[in-house]
Protein backbone atom coordinates (compact mmCIF):
# COMPACT_ATOMS: atom_id res chain seq x y z
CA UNK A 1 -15.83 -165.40 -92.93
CA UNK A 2 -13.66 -162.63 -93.55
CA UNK A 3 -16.24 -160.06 -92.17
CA UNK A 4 -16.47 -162.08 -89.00
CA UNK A 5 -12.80 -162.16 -88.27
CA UNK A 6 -12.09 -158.33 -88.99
CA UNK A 7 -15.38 -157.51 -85.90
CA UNK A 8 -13.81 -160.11 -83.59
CA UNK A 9 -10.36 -158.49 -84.55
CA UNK A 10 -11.79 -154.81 -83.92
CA UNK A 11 -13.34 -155.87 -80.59
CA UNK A 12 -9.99 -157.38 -79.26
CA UNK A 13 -8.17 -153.96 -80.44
CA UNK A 14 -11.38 -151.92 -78.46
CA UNK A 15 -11.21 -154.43 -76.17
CA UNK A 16 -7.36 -154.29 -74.89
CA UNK A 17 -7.46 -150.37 -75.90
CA UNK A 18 -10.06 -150.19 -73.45
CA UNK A 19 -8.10 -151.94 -70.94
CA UNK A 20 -5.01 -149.89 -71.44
CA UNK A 21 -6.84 -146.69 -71.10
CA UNK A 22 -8.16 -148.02 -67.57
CA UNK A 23 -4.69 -148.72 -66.31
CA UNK A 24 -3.09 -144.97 -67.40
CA UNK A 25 -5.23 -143.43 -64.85
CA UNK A 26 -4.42 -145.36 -62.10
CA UNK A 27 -0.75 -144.90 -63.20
CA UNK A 28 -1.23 -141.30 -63.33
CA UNK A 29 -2.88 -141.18 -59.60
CA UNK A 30 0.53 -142.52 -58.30
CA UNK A 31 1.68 -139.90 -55.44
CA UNK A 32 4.25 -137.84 -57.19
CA UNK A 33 7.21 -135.69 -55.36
CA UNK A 34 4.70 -132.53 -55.10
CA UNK A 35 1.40 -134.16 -53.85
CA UNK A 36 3.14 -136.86 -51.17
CA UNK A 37 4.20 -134.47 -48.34
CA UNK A 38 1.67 -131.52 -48.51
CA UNK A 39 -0.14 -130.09 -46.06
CA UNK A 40 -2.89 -127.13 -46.33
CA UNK A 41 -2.24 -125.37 -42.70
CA UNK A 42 -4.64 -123.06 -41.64
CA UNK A 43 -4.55 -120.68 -38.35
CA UNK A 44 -6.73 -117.63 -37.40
CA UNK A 45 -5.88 -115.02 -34.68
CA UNK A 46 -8.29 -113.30 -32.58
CA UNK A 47 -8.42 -109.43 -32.16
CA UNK A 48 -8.34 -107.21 -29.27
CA UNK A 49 -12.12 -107.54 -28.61
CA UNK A 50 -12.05 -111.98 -29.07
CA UNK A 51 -12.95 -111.53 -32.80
CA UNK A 52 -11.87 -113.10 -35.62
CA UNK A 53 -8.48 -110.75 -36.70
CA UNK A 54 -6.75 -112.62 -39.13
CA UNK A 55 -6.31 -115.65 -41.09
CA UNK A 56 -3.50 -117.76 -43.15
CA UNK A 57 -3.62 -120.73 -45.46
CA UNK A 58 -0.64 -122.11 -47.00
CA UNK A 59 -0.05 -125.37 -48.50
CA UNK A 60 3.35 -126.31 -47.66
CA UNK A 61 5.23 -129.53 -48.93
CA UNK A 62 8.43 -131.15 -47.12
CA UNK A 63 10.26 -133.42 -49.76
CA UNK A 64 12.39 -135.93 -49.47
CA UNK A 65 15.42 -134.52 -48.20
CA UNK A 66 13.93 -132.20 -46.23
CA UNK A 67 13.13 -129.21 -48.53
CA UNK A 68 9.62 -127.15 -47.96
CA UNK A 69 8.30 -124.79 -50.60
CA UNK A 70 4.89 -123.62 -50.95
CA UNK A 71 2.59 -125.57 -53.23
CA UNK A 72 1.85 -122.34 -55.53
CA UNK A 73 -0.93 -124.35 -57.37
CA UNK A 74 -3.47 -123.56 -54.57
CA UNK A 75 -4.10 -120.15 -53.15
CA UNK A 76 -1.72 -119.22 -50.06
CA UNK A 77 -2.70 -116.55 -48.55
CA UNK A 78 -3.34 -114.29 -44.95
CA UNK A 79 -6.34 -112.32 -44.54
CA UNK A 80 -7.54 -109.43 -42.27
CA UNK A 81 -11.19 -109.93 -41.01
CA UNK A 82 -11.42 -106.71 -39.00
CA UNK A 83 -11.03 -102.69 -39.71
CA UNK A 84 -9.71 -102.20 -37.13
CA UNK A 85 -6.38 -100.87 -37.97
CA UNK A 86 -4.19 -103.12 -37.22
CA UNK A 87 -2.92 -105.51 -40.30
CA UNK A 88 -2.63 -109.56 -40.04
CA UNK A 89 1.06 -110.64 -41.10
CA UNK A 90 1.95 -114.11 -42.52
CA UNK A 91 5.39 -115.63 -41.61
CA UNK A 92 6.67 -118.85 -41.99
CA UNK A 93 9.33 -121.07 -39.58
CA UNK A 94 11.36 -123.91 -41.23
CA UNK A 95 13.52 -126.08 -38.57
CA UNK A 96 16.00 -122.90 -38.39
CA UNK A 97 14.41 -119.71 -39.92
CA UNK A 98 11.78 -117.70 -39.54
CA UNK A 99 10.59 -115.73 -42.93
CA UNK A 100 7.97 -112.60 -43.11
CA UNK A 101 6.11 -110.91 -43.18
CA UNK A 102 5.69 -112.72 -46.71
CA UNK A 103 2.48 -110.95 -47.19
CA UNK A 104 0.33 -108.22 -44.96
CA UNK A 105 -3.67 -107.27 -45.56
CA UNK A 106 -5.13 -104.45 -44.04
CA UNK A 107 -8.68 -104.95 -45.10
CA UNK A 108 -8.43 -103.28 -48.39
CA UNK A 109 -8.82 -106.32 -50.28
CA UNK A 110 -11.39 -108.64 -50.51
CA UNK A 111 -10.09 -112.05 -50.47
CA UNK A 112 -6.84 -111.82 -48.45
CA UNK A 113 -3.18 -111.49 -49.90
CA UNK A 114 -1.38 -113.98 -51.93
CA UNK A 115 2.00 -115.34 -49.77
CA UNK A 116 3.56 -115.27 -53.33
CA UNK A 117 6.57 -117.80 -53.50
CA UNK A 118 8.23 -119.26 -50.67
CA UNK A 119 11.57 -122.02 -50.65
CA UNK A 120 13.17 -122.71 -47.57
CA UNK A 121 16.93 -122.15 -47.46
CA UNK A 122 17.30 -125.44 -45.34
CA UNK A 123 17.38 -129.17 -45.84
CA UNK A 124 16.44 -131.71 -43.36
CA UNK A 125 13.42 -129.78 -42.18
CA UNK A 126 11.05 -131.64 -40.32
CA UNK A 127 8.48 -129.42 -39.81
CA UNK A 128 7.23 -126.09 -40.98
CA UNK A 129 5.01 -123.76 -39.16
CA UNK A 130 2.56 -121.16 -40.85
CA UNK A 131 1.57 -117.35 -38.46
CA UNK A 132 -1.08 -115.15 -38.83
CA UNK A 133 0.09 -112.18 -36.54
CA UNK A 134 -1.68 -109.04 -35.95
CA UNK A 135 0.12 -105.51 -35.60
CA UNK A 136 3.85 -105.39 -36.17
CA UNK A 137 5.55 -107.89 -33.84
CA UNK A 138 6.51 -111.13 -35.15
CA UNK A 139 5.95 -114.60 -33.54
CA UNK A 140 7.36 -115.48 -30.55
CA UNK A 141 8.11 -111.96 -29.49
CA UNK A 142 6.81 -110.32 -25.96
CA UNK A 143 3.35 -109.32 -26.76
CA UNK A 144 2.51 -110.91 -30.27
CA UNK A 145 -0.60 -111.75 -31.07
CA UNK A 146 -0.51 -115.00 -33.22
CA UNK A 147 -1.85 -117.76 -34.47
CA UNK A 148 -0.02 -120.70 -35.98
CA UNK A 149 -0.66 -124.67 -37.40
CA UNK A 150 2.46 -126.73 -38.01
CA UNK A 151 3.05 -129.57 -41.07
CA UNK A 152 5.69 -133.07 -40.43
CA UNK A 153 7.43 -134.48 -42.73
């Protein structure tokens, strides 16, 4: 009798163990203050000739509050596609600001250049646009070449 008591006994401690560990994940999976308002942005600029110059990808999160960072656990980062001379650029635009070149690749590299660490100065932004520009003038100026993709909070 006793034997039969301690199995049922161990199979409602698996059992409700078992149950327990389900719920944790699901817990865990909850959106958390990183993960809710990211964004991967992506934006290529064309060359002289119509090819491929340069690209950017940044993941960029707008909290609550209106702060934007970028999301350093994935790889951020502008890339030149052409030798060609002339270098792509990454910038970035918060609602006031615009910030860059954070990083520049001249085709040197394989892989592209890391856009390192990034905080906007600003609260309440509501948007934050990632360039790719080629040569030396910076978005928005007479004769840049650019590309851009824009996150919303």
């Amino acid at each position: 009798m006793m034997r039969i008591r301690t199995a049922c006994t161990g199979l409602m401690l698996g059992t409700a163990l078992a149950v327990a560990t389900s719920v944790v994940p699901a817990q865990a999976a909850a959106p958390s203050r990183t993960a809710a308002g990211c964004e991967t942005l992506h934006a290529t600029v064309a060359n002289s000739q119509g090819l491929s110059g340069g690209t950017v990808q940044a993941t960029v999160c707008i909290h609550s509050g209106g702060t934007a960072d970028l999301n350093t656990s994935y790889y951020n980062y502008v890339q030149d596609h052409q030798a060609d001379g002339v270098a792509a650029r990454a910038y970035i635009r918060d609602s006031r600001y615009l910030y860059g070149p954070l990083a520049v690749d001249d085709t040197v590299t394989s892989g592209g250049q890391d856009l390192g660490h990034w905080d906007s100065t600003e609260v309440g932004n509501t948007s934050v646009r990632v360039y790719v520009c080629l040569g030396k003038k910076f978005p928005g100026e007479s004769g840049a070449r650019c590309a851009s993709d824009v996150t919303y909070a």
